[in-house]
N, C-alpha and C. Protein backbone atom coordinates (compact mmCIF):
# COMPACT_ATOMS: atom_id res chain seq x y z
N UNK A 1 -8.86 6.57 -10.27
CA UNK A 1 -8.38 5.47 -9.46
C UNK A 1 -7.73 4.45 -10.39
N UNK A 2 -6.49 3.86 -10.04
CA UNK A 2 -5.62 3.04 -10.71
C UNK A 2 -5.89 1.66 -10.29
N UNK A 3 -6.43 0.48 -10.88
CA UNK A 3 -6.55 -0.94 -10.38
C UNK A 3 -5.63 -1.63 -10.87
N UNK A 4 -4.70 -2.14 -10.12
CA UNK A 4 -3.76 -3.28 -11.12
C UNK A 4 -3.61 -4.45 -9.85
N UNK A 5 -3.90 -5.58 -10.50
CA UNK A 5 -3.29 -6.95 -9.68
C UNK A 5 -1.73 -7.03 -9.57
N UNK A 6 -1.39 -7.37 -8.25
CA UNK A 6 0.48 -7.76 -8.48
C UNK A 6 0.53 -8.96 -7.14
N UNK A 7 0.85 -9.29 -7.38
CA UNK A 7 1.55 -10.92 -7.02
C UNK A 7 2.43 -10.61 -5.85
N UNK A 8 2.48 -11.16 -4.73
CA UNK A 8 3.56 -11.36 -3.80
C UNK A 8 5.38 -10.96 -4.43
N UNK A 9 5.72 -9.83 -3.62
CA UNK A 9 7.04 -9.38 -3.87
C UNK A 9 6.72 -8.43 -4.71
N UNK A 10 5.85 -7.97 -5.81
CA UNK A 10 5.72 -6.78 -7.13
C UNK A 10 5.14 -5.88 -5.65
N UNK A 11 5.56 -4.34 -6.24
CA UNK A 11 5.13 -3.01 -6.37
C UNK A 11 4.73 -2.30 -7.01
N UNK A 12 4.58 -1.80 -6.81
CA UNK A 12 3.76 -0.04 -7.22
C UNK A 12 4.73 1.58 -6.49
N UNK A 13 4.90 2.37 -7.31
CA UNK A 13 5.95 3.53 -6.81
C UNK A 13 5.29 4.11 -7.54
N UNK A 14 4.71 5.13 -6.41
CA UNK A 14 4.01 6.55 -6.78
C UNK A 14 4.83 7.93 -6.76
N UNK A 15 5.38 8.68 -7.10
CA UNK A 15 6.00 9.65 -7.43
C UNK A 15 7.11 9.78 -7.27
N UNK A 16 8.05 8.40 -7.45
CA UNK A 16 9.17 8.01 -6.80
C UNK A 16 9.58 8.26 -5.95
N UNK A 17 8.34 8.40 -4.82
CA UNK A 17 9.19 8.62 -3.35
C UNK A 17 8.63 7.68 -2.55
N UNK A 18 7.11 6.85 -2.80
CA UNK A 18 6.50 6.18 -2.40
C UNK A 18 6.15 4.77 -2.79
N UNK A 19 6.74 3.86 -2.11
CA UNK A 19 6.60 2.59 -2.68
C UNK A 19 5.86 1.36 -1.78
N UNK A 20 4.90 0.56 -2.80
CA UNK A 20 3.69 -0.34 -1.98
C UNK A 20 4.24 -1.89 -2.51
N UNK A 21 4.64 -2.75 -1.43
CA UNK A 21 4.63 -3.77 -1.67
C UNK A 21 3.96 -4.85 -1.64
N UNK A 22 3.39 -5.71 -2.34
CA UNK A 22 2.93 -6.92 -1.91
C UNK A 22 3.63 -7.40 -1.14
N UNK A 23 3.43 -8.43 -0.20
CA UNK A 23 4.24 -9.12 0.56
C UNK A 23 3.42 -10.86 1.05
N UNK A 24 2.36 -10.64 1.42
CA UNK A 24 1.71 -11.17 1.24
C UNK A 24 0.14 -11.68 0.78
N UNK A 25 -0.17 -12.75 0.18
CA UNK A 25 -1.65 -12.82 -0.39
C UNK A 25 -1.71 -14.50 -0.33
N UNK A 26 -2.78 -14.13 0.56
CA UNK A 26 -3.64 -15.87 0.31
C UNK A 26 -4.86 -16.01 1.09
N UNK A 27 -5.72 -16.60 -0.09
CA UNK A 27 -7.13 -16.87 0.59
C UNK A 27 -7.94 -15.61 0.70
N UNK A 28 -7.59 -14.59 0.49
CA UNK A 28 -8.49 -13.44 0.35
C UNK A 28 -7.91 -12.31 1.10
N UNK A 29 -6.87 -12.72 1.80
CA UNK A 29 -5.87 -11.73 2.48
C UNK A 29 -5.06 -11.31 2.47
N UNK A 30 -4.76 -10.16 2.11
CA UNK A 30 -3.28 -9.34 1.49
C UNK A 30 -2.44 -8.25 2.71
N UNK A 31 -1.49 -8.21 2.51
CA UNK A 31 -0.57 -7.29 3.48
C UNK A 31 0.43 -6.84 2.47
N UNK A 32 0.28 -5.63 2.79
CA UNK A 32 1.36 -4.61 1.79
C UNK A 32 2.52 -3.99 2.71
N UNK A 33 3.53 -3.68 2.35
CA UNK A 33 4.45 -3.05 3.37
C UNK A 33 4.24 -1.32 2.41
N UNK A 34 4.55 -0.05 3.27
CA UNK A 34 4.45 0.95 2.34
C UNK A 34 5.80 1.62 2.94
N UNK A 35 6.61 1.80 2.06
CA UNK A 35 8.24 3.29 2.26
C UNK A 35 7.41 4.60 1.52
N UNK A 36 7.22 5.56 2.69
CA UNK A 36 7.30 7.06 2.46
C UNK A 36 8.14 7.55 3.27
N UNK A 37 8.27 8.72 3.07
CA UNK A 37 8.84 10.07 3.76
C UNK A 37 8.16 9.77 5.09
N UNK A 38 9.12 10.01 6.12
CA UNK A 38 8.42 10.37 7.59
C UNK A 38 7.11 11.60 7.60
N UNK A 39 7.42 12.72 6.32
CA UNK A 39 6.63 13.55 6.48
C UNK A 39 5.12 13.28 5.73
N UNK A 40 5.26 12.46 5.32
CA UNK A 40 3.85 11.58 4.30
C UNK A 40 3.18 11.04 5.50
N UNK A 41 1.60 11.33 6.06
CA UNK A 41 1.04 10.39 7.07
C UNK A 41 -0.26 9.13 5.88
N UNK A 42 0.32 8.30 6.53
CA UNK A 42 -0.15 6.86 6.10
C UNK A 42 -1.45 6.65 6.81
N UNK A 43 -2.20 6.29 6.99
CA UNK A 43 -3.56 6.40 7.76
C UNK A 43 -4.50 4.66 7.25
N UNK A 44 -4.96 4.12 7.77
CA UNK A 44 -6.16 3.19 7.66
C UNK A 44 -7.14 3.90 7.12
N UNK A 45 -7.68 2.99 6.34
CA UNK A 45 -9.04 3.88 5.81
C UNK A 45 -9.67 3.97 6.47
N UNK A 46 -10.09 3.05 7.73
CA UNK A 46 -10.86 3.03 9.00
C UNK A 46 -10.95 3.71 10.21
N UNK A 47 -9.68 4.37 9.81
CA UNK A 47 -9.46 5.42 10.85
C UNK A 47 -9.65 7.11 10.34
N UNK A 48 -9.31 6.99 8.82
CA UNK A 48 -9.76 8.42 8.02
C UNK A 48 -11.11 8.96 8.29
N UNK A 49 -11.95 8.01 7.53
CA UNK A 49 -13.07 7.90 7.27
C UNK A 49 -13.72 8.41 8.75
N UNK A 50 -13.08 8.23 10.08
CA UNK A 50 -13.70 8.73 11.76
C UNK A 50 -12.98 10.04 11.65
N UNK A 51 -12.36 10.45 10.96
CA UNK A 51 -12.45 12.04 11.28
C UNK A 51 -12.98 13.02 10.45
């Protein structure tokens, strides 16, 4: 598992096809935007974890 802090606007690009943005962070709450492939399924961990 990879841990790195990034700041509002920085990313992360995983196999150059997949890219995670910060977008927002404050107060303990973060929102990332994510670009994959239509054929990549994106999932909540909250929803994995029920099947």
């Amino acid at each position: 598992m990879l841990v790195v802090g990034r700041k509002p606007g920085q990313y992360i690009v995983i196999n150059e096809k997949i890219i995670i943005k910060v977008v927002k962070s404050e107060e303990g709450h973060l929102r990332l935007a994510i670009e994959a492939p239509k054929d990549i399924p994106i999932v909540r961990g909250e929803l994995f974890n029920q099947e």
